[in-house]
C-alpha atoms as a PDB file:
ATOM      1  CA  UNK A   1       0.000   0.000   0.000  1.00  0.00           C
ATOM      2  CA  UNK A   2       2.598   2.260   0.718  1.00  0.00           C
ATOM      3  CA  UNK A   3       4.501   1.815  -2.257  1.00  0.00           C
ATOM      4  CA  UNK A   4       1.095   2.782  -4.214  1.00  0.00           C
ATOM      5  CA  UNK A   5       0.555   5.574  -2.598  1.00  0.00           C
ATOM      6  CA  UNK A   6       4.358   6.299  -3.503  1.00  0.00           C
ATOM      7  CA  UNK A   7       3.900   5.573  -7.267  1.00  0.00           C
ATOM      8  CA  UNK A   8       0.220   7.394  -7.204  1.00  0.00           C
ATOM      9  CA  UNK A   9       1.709  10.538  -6.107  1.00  0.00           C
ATOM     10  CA  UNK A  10       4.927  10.304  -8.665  1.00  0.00           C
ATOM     11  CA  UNK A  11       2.026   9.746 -11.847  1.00  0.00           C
ATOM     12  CA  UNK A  12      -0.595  11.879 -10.559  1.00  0.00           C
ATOM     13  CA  UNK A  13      -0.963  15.369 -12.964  1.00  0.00           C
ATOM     14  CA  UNK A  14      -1.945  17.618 -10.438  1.00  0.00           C
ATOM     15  CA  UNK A  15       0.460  16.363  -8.067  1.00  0.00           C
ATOM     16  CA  UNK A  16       3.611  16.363 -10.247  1.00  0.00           C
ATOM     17  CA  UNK A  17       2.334  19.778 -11.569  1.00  0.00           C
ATOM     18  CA  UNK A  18       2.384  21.303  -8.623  1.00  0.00           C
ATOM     19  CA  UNK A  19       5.899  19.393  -7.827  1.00  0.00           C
ATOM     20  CA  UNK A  20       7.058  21.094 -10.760  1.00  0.00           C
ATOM     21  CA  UNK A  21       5.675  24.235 -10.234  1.00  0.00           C
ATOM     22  CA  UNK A  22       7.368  24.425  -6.756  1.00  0.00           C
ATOM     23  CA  UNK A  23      10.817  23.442  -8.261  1.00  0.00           C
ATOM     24  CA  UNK A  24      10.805  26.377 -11.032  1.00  0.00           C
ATOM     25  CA  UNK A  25       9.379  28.796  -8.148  1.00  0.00           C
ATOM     26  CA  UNK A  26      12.497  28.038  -6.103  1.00  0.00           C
ATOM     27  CA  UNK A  27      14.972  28.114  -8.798  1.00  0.00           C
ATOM     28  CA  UNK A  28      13.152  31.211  -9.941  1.00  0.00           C
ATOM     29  CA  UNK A  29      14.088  32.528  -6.204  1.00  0.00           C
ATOM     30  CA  UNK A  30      17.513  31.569  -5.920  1.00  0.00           C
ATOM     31  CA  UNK A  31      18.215  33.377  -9.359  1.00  0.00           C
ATOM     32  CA  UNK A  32      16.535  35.888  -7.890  1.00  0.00           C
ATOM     33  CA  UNK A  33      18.717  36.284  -4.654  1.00  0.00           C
ATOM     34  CA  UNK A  34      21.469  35.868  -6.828  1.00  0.00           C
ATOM     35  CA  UNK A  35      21.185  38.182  -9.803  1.00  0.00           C
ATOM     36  CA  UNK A  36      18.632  41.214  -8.123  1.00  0.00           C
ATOM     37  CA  UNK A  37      16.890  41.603 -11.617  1.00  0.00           C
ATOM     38  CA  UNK A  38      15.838  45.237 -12.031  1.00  0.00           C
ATOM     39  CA  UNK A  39      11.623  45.433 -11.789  1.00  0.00           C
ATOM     40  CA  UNK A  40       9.477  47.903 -11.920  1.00  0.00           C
ATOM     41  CA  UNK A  41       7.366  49.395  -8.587  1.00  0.00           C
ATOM     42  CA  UNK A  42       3.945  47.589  -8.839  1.00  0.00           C
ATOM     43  CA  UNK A  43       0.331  48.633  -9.944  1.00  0.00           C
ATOM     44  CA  UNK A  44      -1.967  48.275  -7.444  1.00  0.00           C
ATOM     45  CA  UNK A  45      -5.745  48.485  -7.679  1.00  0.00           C
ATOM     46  CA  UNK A  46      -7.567  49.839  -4.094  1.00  0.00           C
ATOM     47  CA  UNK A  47     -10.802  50.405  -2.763  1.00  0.00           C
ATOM     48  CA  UNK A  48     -12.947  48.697   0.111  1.00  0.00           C
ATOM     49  CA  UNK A  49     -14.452  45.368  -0.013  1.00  0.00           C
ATOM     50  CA  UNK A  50     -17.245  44.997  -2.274  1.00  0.00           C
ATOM     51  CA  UNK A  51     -16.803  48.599  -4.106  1.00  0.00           C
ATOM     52  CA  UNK A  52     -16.278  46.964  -7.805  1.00  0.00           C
ATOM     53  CA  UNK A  53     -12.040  45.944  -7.487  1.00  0.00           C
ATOM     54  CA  UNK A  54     -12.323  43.066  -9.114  1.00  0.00           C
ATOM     55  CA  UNK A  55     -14.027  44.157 -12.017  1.00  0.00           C
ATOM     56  CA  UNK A  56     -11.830  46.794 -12.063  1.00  0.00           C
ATOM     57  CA  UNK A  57      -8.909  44.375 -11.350  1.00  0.00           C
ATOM     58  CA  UNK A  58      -9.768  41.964 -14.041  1.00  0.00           C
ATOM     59  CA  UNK A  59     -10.553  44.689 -16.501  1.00  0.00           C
ATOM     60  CA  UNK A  60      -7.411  45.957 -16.379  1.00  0.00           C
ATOM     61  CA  UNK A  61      -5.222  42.638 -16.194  1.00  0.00           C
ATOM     62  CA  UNK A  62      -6.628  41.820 -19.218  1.00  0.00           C
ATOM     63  CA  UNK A  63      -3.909  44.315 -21.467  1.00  0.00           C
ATOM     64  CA  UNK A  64      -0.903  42.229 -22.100  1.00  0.00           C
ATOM     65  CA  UNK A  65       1.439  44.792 -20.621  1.00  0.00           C
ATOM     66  CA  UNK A  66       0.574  43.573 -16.971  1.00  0.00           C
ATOM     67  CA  UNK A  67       1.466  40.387 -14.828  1.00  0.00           C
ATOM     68  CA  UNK A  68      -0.826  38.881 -12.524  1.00  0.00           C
ATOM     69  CA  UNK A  69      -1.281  36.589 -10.400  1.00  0.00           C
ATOM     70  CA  UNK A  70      -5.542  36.855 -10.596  1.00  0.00           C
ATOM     71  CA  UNK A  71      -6.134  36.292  -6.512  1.00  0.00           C
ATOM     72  CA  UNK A  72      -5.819  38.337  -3.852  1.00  0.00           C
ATOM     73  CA  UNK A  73      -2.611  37.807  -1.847  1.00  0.00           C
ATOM     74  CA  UNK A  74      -3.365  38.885   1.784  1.00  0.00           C
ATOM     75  CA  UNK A  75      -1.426  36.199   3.849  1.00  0.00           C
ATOM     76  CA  UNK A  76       1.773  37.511   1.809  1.00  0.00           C
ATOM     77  CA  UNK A  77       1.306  41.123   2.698  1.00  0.00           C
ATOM     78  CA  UNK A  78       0.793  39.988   6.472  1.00  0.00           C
ATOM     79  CA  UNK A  79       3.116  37.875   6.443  1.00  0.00           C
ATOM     80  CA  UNK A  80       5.064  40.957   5.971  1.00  0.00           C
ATOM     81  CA  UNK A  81       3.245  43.012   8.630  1.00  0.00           C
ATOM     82  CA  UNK A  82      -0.369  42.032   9.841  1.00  0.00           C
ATOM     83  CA  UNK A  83      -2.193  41.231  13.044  1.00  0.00           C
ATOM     84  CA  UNK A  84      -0.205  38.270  13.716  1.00  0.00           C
ATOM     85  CA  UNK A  85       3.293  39.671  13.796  1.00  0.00           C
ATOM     86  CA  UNK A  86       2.111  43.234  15.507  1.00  0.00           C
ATOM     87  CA  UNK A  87      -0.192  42.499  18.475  1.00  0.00           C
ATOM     88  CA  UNK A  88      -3.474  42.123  16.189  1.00  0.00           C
ATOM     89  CA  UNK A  89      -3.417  45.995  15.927  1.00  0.00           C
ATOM     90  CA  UNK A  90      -4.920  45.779  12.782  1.00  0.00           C
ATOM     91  CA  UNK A  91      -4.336  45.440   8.552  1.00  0.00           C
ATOM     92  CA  UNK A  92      -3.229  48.471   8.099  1.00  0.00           C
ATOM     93  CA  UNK A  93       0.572  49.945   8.007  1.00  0.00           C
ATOM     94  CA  UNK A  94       2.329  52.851   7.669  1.00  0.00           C
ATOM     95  CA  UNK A  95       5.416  54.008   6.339  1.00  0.00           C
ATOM     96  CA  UNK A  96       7.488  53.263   9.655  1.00  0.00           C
ATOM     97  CA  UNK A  97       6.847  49.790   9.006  1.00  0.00           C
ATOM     98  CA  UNK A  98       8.118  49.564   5.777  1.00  0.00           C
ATOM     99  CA  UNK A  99      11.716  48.152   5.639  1.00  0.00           C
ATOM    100  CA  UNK A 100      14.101  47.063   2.926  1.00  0.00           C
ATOM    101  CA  UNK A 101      13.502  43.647   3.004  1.00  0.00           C
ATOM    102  CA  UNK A 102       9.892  43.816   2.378  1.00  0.00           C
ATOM    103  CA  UNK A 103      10.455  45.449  -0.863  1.00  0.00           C
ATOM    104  CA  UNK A 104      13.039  42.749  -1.842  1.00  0.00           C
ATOM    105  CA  UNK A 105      10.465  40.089  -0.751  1.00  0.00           C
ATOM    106  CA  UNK A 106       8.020  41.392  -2.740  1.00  0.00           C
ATOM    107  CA  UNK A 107       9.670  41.667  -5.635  1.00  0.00           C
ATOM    108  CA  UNK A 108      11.123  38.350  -5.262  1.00  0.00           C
ATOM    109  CA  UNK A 109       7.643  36.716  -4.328  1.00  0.00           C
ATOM    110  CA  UNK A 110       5.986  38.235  -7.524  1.00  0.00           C
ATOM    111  CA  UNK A 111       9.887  37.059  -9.829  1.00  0.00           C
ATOM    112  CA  UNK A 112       9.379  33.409  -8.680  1.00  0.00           C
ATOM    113  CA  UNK A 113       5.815  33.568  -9.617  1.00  0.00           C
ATOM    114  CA  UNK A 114       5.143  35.705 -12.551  1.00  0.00           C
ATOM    115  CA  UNK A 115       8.819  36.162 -14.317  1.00  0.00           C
ATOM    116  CA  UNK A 116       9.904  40.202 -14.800  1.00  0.00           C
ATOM    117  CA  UNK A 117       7.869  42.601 -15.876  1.00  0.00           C
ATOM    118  CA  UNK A 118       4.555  44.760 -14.305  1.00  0.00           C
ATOM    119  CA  UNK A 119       2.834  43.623 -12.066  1.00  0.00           C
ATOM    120  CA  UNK A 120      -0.959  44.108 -11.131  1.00  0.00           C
ATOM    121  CA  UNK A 121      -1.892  43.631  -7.374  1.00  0.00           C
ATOM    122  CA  UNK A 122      -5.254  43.720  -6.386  1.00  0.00           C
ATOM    123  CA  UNK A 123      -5.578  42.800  -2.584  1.00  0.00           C
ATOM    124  CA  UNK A 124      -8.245  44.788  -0.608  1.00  0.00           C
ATOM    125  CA  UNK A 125      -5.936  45.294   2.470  1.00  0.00           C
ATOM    126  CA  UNK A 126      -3.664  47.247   0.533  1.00  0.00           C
ATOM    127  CA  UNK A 127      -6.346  50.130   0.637  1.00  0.00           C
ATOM    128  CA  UNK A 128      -5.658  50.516   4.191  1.00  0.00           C
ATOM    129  CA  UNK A 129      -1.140  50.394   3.523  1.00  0.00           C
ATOM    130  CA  UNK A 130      -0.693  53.162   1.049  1.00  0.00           C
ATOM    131  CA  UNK A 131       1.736  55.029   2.768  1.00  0.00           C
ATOM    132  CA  UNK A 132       3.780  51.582   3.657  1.00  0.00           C
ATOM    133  CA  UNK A 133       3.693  50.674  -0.167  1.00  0.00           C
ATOM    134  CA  UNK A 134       4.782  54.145  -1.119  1.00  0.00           C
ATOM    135  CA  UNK A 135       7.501  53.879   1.133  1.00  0.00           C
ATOM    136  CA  UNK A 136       8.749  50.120  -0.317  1.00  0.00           C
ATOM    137  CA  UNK A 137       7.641  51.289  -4.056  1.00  0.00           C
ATOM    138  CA  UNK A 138       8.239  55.312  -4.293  1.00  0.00           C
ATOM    139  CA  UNK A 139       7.060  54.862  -8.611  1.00  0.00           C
ATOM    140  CA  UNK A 140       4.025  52.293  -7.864  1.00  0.00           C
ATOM    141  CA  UNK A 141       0.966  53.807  -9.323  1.00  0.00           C
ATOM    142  CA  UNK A 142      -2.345  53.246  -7.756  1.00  0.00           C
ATOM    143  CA  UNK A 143      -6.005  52.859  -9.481  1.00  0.00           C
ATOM    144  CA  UNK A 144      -8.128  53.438  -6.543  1.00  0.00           C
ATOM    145  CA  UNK A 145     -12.338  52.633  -6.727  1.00  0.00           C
ATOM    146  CA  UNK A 146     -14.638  54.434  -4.496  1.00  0.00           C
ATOM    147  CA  UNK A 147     -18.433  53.418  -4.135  1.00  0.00           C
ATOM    148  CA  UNK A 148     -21.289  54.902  -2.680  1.00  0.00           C
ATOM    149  CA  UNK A 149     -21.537  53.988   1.098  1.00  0.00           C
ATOM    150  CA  UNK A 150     -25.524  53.034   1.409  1.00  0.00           C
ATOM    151  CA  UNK A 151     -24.760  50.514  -1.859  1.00  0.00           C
ATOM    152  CA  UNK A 152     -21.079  49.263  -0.732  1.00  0.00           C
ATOM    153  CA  UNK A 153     -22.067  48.440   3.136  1.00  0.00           C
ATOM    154  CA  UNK A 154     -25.346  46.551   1.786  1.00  0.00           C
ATOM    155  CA  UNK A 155     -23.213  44.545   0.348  1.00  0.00           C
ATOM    156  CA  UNK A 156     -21.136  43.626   2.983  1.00  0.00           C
ATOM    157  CA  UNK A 157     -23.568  43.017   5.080  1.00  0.00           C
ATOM    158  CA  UNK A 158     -24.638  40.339   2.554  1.00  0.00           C
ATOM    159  CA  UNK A 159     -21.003  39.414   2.034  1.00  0.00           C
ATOM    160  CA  UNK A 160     -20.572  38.752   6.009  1.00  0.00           C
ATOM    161  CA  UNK A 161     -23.791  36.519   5.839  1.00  0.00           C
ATOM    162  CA  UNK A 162     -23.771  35.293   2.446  1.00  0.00           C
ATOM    163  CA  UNK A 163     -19.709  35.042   1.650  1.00  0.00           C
ATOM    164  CA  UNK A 164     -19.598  34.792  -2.191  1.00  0.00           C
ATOM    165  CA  UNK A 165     -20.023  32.854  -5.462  1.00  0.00           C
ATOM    166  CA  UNK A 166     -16.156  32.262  -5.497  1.00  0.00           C
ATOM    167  CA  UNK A 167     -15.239  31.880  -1.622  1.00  0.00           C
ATOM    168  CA  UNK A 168     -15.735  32.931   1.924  1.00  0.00           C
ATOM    169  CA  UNK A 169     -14.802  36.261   3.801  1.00  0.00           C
ATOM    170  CA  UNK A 170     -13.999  35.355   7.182  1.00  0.00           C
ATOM    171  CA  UNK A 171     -10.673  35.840   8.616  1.00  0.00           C
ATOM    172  CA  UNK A 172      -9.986  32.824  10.926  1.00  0.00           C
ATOM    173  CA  UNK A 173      -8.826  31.231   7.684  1.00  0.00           C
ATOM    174  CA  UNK A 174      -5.962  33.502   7.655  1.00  0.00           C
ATOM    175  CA  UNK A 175      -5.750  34.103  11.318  1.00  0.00           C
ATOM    176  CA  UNK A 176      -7.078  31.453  13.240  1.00  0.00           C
ATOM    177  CA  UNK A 177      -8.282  32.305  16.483  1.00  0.00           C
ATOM    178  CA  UNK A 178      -9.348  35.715  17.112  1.00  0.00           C
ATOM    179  CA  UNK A 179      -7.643  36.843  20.857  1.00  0.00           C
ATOM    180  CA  UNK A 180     -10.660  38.194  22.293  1.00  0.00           C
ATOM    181  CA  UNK A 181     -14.259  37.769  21.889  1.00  0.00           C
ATOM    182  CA  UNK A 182     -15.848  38.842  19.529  1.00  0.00           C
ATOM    183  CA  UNK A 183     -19.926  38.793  19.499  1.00  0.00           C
ATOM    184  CA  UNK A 184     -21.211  41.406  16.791  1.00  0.00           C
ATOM    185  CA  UNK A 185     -24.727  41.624  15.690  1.00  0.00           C
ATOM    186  CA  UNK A 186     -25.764  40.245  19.458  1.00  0.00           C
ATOM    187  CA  UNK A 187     -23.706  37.397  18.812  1.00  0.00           C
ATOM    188  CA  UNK A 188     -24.211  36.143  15.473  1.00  0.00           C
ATOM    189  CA  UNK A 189     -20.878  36.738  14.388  1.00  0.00           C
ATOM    190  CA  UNK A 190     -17.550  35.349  16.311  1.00  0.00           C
ATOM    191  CA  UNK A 191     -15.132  36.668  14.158  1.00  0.00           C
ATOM    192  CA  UNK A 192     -14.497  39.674  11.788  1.00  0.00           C
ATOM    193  CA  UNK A 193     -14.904  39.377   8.302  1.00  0.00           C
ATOM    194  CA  UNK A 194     -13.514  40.851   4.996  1.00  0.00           C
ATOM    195  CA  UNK A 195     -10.887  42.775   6.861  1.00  0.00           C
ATOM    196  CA  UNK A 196      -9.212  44.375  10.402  1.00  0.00           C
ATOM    197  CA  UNK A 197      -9.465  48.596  10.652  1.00  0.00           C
ATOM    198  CA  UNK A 198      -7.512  50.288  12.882  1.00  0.00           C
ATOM    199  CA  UNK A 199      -9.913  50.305  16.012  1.00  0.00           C
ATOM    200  CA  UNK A 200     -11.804  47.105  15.292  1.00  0.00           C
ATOM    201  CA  UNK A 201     -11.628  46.057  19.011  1.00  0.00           C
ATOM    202  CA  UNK A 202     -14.152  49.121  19.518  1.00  0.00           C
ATOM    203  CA  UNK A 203     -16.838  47.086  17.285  1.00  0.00           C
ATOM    204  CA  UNK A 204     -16.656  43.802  19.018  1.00  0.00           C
ATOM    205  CA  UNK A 205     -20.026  43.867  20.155  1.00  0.00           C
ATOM    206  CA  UNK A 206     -21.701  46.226  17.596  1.00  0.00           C
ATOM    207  CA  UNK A 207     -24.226  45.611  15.297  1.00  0.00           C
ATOM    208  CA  UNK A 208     -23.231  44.645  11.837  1.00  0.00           C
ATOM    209  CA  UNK A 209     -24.508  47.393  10.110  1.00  0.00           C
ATOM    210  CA  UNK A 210     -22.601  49.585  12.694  1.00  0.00           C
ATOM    211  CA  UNK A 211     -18.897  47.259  11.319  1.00  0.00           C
ATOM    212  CA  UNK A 212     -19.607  47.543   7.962  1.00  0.00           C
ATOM    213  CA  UNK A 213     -19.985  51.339   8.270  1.00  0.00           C
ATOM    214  CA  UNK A 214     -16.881  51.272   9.780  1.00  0.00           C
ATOM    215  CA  UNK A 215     -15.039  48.860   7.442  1.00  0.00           C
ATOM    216  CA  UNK A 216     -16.149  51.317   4.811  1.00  0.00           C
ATOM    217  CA  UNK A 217     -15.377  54.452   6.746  1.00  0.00           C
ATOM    218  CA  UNK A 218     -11.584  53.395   7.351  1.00  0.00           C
ATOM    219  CA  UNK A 219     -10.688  51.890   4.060  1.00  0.00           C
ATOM    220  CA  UNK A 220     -12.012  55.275   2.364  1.00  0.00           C
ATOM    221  CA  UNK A 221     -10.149  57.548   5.090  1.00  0.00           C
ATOM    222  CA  UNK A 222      -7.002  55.948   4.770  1.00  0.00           C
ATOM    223  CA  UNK A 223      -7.105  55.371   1.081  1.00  0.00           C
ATOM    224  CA  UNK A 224      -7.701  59.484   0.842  1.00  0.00           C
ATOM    225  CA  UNK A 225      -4.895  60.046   3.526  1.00  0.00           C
ATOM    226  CA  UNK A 226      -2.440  58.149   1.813  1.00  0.00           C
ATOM    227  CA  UNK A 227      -3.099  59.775  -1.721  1.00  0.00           C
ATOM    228  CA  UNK A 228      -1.620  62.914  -0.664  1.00  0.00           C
ATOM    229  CA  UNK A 229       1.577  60.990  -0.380  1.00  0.00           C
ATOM    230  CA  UNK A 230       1.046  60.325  -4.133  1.00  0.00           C
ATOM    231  CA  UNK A 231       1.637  62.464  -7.301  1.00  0.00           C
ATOM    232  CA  UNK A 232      -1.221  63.319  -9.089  1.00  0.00           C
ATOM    233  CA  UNK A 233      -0.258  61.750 -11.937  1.00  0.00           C
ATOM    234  CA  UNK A 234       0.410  58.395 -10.180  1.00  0.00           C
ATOM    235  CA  UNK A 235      -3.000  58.498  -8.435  1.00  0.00           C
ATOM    236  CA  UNK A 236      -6.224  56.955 -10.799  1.00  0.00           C
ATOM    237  CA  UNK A 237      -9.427  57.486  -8.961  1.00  0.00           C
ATOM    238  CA  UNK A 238     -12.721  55.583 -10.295  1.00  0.00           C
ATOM    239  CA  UNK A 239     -16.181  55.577  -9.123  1.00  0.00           C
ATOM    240  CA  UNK A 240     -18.125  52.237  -9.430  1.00  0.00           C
ATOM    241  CA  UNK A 241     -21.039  53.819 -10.108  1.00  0.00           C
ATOM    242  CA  UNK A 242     -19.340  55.058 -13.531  1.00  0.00           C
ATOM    243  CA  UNK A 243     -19.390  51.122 -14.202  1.00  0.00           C
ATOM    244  CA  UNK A 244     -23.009  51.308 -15.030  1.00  0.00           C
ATOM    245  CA  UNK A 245     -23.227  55.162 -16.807  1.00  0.00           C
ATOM    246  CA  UNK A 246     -19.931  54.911 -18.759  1.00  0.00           C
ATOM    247  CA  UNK A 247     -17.459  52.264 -18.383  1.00  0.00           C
ATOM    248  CA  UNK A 248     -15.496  52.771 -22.123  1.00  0.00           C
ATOM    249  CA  UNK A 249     -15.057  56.200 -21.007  1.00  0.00           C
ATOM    250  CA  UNK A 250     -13.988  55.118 -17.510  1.00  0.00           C
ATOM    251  CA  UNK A 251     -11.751  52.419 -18.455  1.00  0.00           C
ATOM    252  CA  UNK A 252     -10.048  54.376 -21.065  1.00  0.00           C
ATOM    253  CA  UNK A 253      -8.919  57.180 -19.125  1.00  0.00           C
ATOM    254  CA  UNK A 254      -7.793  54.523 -17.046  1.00  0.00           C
ATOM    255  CA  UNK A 255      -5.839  52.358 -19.547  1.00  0.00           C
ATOM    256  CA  UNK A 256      -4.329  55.702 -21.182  1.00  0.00           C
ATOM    257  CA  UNK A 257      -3.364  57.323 -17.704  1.00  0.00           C
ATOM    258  CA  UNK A 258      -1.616  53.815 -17.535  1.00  0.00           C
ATOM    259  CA  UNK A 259      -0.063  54.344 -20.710  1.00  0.00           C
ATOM    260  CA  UNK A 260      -1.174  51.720 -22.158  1.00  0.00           C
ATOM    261  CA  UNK A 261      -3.252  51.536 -25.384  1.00  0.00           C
ATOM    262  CA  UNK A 262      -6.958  50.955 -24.969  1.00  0.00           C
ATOM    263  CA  UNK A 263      -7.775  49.237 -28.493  1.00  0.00           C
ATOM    264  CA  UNK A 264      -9.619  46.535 -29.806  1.00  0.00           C
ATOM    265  CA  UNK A 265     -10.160  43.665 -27.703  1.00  0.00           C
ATOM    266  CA  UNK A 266     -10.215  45.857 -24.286  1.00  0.00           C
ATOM    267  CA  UNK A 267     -12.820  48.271 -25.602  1.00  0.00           C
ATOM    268  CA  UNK A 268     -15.054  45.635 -26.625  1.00  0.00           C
ATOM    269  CA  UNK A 269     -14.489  43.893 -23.034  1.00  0.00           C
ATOM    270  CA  UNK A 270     -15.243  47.244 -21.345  1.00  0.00           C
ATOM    271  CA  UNK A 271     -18.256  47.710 -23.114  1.00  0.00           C
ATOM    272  CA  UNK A 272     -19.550  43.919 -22.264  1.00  0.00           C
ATOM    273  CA  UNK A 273     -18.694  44.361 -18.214  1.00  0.00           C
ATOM    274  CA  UNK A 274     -19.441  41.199 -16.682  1.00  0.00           C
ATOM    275  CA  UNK A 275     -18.750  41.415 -12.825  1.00  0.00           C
ATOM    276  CA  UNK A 276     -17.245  38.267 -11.218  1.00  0.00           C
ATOM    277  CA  UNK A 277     -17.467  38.513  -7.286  1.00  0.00           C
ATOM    278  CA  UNK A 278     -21.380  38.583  -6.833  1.00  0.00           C
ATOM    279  CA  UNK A 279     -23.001  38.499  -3.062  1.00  0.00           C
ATOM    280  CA  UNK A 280     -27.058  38.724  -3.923  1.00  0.00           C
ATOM    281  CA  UNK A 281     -28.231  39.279  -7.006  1.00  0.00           C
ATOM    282  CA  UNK A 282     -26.843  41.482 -10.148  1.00  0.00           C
ATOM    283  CA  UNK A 283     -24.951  44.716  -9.252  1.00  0.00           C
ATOM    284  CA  UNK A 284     -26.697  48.181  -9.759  1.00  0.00           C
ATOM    285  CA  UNK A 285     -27.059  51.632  -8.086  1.00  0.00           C
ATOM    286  CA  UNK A 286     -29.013  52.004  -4.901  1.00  0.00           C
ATOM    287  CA  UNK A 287     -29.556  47.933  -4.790  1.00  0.00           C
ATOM    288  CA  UNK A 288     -29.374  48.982  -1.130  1.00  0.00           C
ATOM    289  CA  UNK A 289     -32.996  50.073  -1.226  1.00  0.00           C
ATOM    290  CA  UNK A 290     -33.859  46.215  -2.216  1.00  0.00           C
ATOM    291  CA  UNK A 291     -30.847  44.746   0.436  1.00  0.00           C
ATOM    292  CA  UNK A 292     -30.673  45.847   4.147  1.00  0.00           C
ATOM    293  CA  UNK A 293     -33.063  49.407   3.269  1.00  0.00           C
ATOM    294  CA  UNK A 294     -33.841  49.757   7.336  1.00  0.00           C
ATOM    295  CA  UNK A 295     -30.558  48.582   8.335  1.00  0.00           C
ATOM    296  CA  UNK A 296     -28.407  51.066   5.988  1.00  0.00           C
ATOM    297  CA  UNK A 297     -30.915  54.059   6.703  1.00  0.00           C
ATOM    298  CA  UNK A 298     -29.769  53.608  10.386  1.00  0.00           C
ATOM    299  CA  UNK A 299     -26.126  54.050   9.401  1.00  0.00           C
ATOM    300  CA  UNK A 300     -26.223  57.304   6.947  1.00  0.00           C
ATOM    301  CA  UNK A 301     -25.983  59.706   9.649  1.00  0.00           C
ATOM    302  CA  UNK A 302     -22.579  57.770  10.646  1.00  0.00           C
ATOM    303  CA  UNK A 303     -20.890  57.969   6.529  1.00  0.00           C
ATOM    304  CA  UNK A 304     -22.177  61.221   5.844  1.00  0.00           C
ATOM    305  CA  UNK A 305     -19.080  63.282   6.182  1.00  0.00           C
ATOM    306  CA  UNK A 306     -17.459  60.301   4.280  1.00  0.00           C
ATOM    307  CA  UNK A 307     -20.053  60.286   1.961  1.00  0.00           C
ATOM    308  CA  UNK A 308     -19.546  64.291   1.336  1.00  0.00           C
ATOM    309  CA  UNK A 309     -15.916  63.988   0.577  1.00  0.00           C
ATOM    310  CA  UNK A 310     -16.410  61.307  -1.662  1.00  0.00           C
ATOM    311  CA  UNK A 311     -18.766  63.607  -3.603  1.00  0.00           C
ATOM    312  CA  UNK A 312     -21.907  61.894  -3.031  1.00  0.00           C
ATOM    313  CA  UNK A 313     -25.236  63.197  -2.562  1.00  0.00           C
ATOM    314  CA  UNK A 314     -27.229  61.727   0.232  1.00  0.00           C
ATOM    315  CA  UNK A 315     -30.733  63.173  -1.313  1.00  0.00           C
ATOM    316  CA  UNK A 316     -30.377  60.521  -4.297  1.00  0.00           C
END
């Protein structure tokens, strides 16, 4: 029997595929260490949980002048710095945390993985990092996606119940155990979901509309704090509600601020969006009024100044 198993795992596809695809990562690394390729500083795509980044993500990895890997990559940027290596403060960091060898593990992580050349990172955390990413990448640009509050927190609510067509949102899979209770939504939930703020303890026992105003709150805040670290002309802001009204336009300001050519085959994909990440039902504006109305009309007084800088109009 043991022999079997020994000779199943040598002829089994997936198994010697991923045997081979750990080989040519680690020889990929030890060039790496070796030879310090020169790469360029990152793209990365921002905005809170369940504001349109994938879309956006996707959209954009689809011009041939970007690498990607096509997940999200938190345990690598907490492996870094996160809640496990800084006293569960939170996801966020600043640029006192950055340090050398970050960079060079980044750059190594995405070598072994994707070969030289641009990368596109889409991982949600990074929203609440810019200024630690602008210290390791001082040239990265950044496409950042805002969404109205009332329509992004309904759907994190949903997200936090529901999880998602393509995986779950809870953060013991990354984490484990959380070091403190945690009973939101009079106990419903045990554990945080999506992602850690700054100040998260504060919410252990709120209700979930109350987190998800605050998830929304802080990912926006910091995102807008850490643009004016950034150069205007390395700073892309979208609006997911330009998604429905005009995304050729949107996407090719995008792709030309980018400098890259929007032709072709990423014009007609623009103009045939087809979101990937769904929650409850097909995306539109104001599907809070059909998802968690009573729940999200509790929490506008809470985003309005939010809501205000973002340029949104609380009458619609």
């Amino acid at each position: 029997m043991l022999i079997q198993n020994k000779l199943r795992k040598i002829f089994d596809p997936e198994i010697r595929a991923k045997n081979i695809r750990a080989l040519r990562q680690a020889l990929l690394g030890q060039y790496w260490n070796l030879t310090h390729p020169i790469q360029p500083d990152p793209v990365f795509v921002l905005g809170c949980s369940r504001s349109g980044t994938t879309v956006t993500y996707e959209t954009l990895a689809a011009a041939s002048q970007f690498l990607s890997l096509g997940v999200e990559i938190p345990e690598f940027w907490n492996g870094l710095y996160g809640p496990l290596n800084n006293g569960w403060l939170s996801e966020a960091a600043g640029a006192e945390q950055a340090r050398p060898e970050h960079r060079a593990a980044a750059l190594r992580f995405f070598y072994q993985r994707l070969g030289n050349g641009l990368v596109l990172d889409k991982t949600c955390i990074n929203t609440l990092r810019v200024p630690y990413l602008n210290a390791l990448f001082p040239n990265a640009r950044y496409v950042f996606i805002q969404r109205d509050g009332r329509d992004n927190i309904s759907s994190m609510i949903d997200g936090w119940r529901l999880g998602r067509t393509d995986g779950a949102f809870h953060l013991t899979q990354f984490f484990g155990p959380f070091p403190e209770p945690v009973a939101i939504n009079n106990g419903e939930f045990k554990e945080w979901h999506f992602f850690l703020p700054p100040g998260w303890r504060d919410y252990n026992q709120a209700s979930l509309e109350e987190v998800c105003a605050y998830q929304w709150i802080s990912a926006n805040r910091l995102a807008l704090e850490g643009k004016r670290l950034i150069p205007e002309e390395r700073w892309i802001q979208l609006s997911y509600e330009d998604l429905f009204e005009r995304p050729v336009e949107m996407f090719k300001d995008a792709f030309e601020q980018l400098d890259i050519p929007f032709e072709g085959a990423l014009r007609e994909r623009c103009a045939h969006l087809v979101p990937t990440s769904i929650v409850k039902g097909k995306p539109k504006k104001q599907k809070w009024k059909d998802h968690n109305p009573e729940a999200i009309e509790r929490i506008v007084p809470m985003i309005k100044p939010m809501m205000e800088q973002l340029g949104y109009d609380l009458s619609n």
